[in-house]
PDB file of N, CA and C in Angstrom:
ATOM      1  N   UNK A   1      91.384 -19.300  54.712  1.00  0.00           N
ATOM      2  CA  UNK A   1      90.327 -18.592  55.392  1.00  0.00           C
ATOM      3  C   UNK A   1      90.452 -17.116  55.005  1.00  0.00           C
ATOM      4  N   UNK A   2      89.434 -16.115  54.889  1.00  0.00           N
ATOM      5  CA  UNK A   2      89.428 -15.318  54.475  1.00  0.00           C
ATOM      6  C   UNK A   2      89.706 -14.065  55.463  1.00  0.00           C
ATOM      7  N   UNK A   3      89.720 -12.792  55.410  1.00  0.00           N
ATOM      8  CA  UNK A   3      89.508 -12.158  56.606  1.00  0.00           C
ATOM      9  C   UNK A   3      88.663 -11.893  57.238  1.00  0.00           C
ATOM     10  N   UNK A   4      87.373 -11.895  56.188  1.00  0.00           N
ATOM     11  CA  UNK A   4      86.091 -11.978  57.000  1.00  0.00           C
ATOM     12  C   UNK A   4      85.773 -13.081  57.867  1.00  0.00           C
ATOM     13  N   UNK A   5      86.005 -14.430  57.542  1.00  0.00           N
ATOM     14  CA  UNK A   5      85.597 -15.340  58.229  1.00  0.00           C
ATOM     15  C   UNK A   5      86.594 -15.700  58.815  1.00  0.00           C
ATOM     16  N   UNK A   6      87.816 -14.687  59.474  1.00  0.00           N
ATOM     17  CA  UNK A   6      88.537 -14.983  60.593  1.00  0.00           C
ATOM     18  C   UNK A   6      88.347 -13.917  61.507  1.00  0.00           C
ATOM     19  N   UNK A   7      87.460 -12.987  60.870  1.00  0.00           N
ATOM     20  CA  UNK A   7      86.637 -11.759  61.819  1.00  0.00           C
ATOM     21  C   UNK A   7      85.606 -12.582  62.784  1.00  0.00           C
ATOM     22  N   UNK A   8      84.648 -13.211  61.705  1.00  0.00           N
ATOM     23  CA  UNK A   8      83.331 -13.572  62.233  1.00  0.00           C
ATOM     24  C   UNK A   8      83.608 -14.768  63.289  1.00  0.00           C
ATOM     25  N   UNK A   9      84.559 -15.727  62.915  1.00  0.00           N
ATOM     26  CA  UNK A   9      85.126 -16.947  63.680  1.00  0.00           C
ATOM     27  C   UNK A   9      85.466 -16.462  64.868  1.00  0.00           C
ATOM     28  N   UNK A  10      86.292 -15.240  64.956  1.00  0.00           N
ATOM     29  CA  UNK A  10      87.268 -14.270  66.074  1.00  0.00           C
ATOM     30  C   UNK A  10      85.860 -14.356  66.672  1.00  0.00           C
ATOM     31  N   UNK A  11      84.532 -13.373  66.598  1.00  0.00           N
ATOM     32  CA  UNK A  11      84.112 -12.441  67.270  1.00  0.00           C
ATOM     33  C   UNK A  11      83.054 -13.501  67.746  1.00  0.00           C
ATOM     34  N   UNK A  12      82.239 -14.994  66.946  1.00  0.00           N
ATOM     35  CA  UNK A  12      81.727 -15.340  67.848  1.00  0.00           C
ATOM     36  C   UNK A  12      82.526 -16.260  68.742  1.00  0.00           C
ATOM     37  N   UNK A  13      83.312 -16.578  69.084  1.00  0.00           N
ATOM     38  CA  UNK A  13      84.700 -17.638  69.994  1.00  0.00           C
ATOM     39  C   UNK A  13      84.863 -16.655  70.957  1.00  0.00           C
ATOM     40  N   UNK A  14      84.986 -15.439  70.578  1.00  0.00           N
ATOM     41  CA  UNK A  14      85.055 -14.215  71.844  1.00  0.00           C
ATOM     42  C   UNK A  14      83.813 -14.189  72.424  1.00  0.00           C
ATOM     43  N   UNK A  15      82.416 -14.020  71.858  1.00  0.00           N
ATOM     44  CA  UNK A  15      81.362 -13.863  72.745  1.00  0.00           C
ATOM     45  C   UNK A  15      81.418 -15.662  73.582  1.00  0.00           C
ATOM     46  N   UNK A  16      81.517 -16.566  72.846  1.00  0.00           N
ATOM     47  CA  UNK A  16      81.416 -17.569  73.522  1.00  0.00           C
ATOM     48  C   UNK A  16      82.194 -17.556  74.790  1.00  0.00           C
ATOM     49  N   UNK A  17      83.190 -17.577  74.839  1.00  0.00           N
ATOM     50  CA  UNK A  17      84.445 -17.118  75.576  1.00  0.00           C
ATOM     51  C   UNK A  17      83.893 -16.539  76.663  1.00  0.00           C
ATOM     52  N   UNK A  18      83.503 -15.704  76.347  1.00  0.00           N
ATOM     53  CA  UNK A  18      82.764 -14.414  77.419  1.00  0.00           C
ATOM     54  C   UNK A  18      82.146 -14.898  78.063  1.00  0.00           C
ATOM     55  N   UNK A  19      80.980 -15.243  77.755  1.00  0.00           N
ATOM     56  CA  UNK A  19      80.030 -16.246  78.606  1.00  0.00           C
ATOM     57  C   UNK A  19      80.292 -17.059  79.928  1.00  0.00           C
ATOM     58  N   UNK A  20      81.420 -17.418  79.173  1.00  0.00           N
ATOM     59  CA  UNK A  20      81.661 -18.413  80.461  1.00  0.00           C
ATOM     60  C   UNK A  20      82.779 -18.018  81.314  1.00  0.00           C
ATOM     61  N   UNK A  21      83.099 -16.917  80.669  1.00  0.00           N
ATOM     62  CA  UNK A  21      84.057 -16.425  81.904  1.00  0.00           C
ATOM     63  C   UNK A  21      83.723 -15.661  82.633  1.00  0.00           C
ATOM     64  N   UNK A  22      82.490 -14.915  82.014  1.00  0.00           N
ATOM     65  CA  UNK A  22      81.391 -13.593  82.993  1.00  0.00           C
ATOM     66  C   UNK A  22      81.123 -14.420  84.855  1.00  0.00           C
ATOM     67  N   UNK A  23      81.176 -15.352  85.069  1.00  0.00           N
ATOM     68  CA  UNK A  23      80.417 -15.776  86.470  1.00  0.00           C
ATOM     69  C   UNK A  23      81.914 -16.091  87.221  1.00  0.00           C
ATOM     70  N   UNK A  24      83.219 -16.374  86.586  1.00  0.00           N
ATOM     71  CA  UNK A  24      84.400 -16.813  87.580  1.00  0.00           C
ATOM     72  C   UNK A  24      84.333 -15.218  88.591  1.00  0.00           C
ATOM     73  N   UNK A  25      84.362 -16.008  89.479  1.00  0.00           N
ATOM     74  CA  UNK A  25      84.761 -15.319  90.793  1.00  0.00           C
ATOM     75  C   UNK A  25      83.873 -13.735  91.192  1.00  0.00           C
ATOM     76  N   UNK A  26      82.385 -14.020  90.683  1.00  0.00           N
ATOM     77  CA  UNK A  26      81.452 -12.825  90.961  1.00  0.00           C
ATOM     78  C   UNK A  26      80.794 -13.333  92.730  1.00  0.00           C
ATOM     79  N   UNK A  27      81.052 -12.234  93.224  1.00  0.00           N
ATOM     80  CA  UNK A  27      80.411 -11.959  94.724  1.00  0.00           C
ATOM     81  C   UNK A  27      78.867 -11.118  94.608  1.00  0.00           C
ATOM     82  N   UNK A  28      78.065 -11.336  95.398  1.00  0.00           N
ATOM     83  CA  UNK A  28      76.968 -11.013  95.269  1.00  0.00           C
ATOM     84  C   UNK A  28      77.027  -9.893  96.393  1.00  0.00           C
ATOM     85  N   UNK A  29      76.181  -9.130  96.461  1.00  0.00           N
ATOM     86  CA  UNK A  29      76.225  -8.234  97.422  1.00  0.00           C
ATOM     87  C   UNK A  29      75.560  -8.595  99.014  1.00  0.00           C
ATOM     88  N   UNK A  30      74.888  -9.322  98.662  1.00  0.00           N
ATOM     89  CA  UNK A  30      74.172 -10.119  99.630  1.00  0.00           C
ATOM     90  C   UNK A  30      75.337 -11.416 100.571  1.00  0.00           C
ATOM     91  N   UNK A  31      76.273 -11.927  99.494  1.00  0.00           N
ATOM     92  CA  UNK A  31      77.390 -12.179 100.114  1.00  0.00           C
ATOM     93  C   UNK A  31      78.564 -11.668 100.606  1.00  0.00           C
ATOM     94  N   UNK A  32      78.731 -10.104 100.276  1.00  0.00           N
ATOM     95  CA  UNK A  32      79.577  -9.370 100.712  1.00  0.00           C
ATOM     96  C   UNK A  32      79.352  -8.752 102.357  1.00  0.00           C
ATOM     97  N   UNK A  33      80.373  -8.279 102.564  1.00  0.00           N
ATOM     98  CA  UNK A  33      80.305  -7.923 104.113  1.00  0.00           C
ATOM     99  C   UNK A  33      79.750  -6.130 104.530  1.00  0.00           C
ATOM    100  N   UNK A  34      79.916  -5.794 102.926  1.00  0.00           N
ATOM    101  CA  UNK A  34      79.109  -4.368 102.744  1.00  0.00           C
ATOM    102  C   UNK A  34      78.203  -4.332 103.371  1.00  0.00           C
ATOM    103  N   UNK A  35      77.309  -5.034 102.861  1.00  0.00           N
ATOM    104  CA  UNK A  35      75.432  -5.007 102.328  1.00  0.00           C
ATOM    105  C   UNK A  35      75.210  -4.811 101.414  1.00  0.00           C
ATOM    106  N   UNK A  36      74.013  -4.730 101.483  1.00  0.00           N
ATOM    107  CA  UNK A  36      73.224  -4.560  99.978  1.00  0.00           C
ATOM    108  C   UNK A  36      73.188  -2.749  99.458  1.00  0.00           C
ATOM    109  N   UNK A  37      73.023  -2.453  98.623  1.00  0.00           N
ATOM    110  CA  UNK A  37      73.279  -0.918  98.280  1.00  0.00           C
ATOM    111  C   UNK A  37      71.671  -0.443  98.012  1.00  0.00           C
ATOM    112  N   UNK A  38      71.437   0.522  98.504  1.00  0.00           N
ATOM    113  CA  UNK A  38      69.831   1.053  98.312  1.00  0.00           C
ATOM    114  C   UNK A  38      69.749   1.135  97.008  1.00  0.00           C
ATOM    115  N   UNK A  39      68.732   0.551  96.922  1.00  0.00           N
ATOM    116  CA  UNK A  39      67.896   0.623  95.018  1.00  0.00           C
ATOM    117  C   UNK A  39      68.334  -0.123  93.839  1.00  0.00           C
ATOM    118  N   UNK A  40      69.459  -1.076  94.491  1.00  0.00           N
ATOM    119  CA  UNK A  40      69.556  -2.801  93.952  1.00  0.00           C
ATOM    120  C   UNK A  40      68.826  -4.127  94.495  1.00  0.00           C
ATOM    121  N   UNK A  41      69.295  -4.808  93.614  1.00  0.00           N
ATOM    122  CA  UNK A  41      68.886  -6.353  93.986  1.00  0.00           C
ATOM    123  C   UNK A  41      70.353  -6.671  94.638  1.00  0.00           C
ATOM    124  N   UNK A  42      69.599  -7.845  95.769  1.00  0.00           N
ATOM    125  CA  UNK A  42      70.929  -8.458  96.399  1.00  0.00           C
ATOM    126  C   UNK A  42      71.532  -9.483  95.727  1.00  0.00           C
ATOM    127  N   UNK A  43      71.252  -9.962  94.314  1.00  0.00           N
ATOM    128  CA  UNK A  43      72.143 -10.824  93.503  1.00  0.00           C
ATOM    129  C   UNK A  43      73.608  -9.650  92.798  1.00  0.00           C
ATOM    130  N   UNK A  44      73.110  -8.767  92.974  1.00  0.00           N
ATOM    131  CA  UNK A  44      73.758  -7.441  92.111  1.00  0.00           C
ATOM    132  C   UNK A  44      75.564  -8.118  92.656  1.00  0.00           C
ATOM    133  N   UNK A  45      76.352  -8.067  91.701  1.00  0.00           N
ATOM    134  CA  UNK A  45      77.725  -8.264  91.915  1.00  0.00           C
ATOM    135  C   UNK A  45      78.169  -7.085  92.603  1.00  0.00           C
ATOM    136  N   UNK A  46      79.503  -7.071  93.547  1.00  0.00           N
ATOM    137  CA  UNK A  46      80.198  -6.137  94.416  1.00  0.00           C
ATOM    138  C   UNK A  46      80.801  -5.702  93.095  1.00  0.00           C
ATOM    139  N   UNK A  47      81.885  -6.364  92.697  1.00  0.00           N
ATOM    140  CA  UNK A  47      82.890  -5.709  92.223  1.00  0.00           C
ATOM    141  C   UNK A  47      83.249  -6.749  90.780  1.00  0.00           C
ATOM    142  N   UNK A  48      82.294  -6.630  89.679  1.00  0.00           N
ATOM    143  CA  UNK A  48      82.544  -7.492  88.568  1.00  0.00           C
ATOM    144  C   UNK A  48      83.458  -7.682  87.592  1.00  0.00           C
ATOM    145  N   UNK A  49      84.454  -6.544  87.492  1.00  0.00           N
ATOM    146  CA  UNK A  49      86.014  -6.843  87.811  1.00  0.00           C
ATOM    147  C   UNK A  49      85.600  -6.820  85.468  1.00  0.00           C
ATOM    148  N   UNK A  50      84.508  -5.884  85.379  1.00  0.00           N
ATOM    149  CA  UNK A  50      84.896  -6.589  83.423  1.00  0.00           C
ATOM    150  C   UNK A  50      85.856  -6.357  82.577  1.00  0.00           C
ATOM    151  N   UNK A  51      86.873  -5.240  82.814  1.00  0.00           N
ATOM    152  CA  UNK A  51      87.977  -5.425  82.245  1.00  0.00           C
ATOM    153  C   UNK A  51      89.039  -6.461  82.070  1.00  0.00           C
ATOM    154  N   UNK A  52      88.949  -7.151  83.453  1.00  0.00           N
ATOM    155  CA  UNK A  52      89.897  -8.423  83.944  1.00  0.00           C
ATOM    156  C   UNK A  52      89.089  -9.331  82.674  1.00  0.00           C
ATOM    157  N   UNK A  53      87.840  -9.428  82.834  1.00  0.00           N
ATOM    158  CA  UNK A  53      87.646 -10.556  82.370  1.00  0.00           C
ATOM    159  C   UNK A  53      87.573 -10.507  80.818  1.00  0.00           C
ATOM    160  N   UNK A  54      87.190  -8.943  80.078  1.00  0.00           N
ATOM    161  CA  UNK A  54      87.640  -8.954  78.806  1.00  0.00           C
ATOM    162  C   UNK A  54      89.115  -9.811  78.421  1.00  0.00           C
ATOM    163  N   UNK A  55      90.024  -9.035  78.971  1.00  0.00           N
ATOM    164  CA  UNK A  55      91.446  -9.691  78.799  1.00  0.00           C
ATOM    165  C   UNK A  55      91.373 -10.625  78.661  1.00  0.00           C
ATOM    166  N   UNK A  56      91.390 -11.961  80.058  1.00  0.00           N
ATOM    167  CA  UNK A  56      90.757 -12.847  80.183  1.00  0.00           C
ATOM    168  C   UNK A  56      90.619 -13.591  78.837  1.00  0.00           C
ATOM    169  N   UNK A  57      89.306 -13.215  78.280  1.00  0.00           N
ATOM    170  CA  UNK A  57      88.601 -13.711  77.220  1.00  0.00           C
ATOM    171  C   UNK A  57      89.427 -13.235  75.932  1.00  0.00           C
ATOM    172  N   UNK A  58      89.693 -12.290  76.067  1.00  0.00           N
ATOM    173  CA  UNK A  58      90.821 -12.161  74.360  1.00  0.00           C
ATOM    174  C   UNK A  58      91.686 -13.149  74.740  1.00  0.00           C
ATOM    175  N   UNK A  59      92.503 -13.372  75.364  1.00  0.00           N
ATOM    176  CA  UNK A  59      93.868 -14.140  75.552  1.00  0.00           C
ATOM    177  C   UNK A  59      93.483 -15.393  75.519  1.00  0.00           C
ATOM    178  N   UNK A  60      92.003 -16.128  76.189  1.00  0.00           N
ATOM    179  CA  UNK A  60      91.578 -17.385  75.746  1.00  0.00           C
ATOM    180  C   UNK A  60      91.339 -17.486  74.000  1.00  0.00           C
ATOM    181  N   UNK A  61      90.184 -16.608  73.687  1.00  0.00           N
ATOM    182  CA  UNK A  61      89.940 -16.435  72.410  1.00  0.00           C
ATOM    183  C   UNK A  61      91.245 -16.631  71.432  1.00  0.00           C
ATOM    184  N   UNK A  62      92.152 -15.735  71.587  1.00  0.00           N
ATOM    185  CA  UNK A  62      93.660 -16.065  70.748  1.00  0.00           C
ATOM    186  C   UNK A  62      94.416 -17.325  70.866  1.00  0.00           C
ATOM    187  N   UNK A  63      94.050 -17.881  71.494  1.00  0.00           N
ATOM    188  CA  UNK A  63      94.657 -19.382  71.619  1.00  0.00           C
ATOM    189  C   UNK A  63      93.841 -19.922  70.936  1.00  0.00           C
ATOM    190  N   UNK A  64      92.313 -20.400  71.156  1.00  0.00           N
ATOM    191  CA  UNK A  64      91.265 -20.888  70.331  1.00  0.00           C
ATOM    192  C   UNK A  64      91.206 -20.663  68.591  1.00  0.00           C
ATOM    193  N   UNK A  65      91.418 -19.192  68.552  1.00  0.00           N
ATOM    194  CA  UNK A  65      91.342 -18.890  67.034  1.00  0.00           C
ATOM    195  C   UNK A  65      92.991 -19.676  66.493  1.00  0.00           C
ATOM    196  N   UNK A  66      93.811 -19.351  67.129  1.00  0.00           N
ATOM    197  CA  UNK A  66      95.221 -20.370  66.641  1.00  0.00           C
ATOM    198  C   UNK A  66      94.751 -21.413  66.031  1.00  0.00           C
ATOM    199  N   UNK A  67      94.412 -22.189  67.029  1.00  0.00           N
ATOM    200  CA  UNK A  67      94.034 -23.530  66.859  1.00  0.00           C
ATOM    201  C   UNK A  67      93.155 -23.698  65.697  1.00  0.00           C
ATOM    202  N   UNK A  68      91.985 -22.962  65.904  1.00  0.00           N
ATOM    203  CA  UNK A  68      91.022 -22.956  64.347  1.00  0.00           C
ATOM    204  C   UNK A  68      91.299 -22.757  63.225  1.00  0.00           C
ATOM    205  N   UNK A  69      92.416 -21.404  63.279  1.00  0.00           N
ATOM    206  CA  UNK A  69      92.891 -21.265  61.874  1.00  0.00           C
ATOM    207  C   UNK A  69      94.102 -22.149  61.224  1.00  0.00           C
ATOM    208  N   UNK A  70      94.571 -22.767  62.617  1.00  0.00           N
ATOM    209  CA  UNK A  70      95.730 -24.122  62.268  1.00  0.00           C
ATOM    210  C   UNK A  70      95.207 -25.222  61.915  1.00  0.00           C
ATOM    211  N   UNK A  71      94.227 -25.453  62.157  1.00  0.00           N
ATOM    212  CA  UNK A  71      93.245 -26.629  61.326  1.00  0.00           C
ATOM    213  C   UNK A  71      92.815 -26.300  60.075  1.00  0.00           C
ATOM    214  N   UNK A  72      92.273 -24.939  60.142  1.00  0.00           N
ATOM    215  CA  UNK A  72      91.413 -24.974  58.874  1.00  0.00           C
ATOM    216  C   UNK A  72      92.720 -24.927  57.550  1.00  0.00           C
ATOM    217  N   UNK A  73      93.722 -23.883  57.696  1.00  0.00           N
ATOM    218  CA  UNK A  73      94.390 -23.792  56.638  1.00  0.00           C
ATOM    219  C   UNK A  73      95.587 -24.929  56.399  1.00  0.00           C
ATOM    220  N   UNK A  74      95.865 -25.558  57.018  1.00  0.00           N
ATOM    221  CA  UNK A  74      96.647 -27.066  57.170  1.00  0.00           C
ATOM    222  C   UNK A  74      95.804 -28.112  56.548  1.00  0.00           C
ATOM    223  N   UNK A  75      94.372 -28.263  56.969  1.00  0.00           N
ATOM    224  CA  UNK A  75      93.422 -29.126  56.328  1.00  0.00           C
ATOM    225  C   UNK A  75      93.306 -30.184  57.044  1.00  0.00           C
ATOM    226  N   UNK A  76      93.893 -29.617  58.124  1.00  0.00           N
ATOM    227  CA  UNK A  76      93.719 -31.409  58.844  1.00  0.00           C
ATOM    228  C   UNK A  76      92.548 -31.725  59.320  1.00  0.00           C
ATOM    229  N   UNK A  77      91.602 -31.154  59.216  1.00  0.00           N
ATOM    230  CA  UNK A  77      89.927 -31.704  59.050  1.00  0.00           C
ATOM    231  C   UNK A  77      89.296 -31.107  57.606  1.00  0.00           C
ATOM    232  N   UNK A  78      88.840 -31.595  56.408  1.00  0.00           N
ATOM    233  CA  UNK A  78      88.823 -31.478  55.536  1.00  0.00           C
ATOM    234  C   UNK A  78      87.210 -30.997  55.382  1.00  0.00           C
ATOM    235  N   UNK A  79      86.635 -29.836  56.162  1.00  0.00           N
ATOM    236  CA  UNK A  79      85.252 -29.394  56.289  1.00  0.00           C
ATOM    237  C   UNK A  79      84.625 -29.168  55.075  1.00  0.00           C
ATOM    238  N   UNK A  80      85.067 -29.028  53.836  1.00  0.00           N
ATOM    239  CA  UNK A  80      85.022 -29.112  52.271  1.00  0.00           C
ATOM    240  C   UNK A  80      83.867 -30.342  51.861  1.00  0.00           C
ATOM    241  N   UNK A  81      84.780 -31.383  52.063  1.00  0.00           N
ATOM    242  CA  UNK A  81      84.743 -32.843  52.020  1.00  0.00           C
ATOM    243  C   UNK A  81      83.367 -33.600  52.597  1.00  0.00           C
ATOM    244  N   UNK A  82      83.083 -32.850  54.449  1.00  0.00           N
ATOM    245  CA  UNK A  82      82.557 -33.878  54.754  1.00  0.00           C
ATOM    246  C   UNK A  82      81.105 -33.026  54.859  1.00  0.00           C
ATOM    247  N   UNK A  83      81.091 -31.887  54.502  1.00  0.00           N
ATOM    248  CA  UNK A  83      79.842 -31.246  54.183  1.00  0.00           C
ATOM    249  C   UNK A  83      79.306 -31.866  52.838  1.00  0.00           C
ATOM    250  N   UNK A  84      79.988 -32.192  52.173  1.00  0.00           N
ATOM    251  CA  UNK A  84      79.608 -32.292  50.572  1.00  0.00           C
ATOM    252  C   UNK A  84      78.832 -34.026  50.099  1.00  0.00           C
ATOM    253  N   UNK A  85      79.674 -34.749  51.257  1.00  0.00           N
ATOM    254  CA  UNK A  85      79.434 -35.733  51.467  1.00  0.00           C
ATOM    255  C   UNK A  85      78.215 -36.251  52.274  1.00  0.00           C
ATOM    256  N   UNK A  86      77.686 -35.327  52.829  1.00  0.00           N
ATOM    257  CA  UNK A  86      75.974 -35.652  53.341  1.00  0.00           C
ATOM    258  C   UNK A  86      74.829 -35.398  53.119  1.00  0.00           C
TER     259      UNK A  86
END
């Protein structure tokens, strides 16, 4: 694998990543014991915490890319092969 396409592999596995870790444990303001804050919506998150969840998502992402680049350069799925073959 090259470095580019362990950039591009990295960065979309990270946005994917992201995605689904953006909604763990978001409070709405409307569910908080605050209230709502003048000149928001009451879906608006209290406290969305995105640094936590960057981390979060790199430290998933680095396990994932392991795994991808331990397949791809080992060969133990031969993506060469079964593209060529259809």
């Amino acid at each position: 694998m090259s470095i580019v396409g362990g950039i591009v592999i990295f960065v979309v596995t990270w946005l994917l990543v992201l995605f689904m870790v953006l909604p763990w444990g978001v409070r709405t303001q409307e569910e908080s014991d605050e209230g709502v804050e003048p000149g928001t919506v009451e879906s608006a998150p209290v406290n969305p915490r995105i640094w936590m969840k960057f981390a979060i998502t790199t430290g998933i992402t680095v396990c994932l890319f392991v795994i991808i680049w331990t397949i791809i350069e080992l060969e133990l799925i031969d993506l060469r092969a079964f593209f060529q073959n259809t």
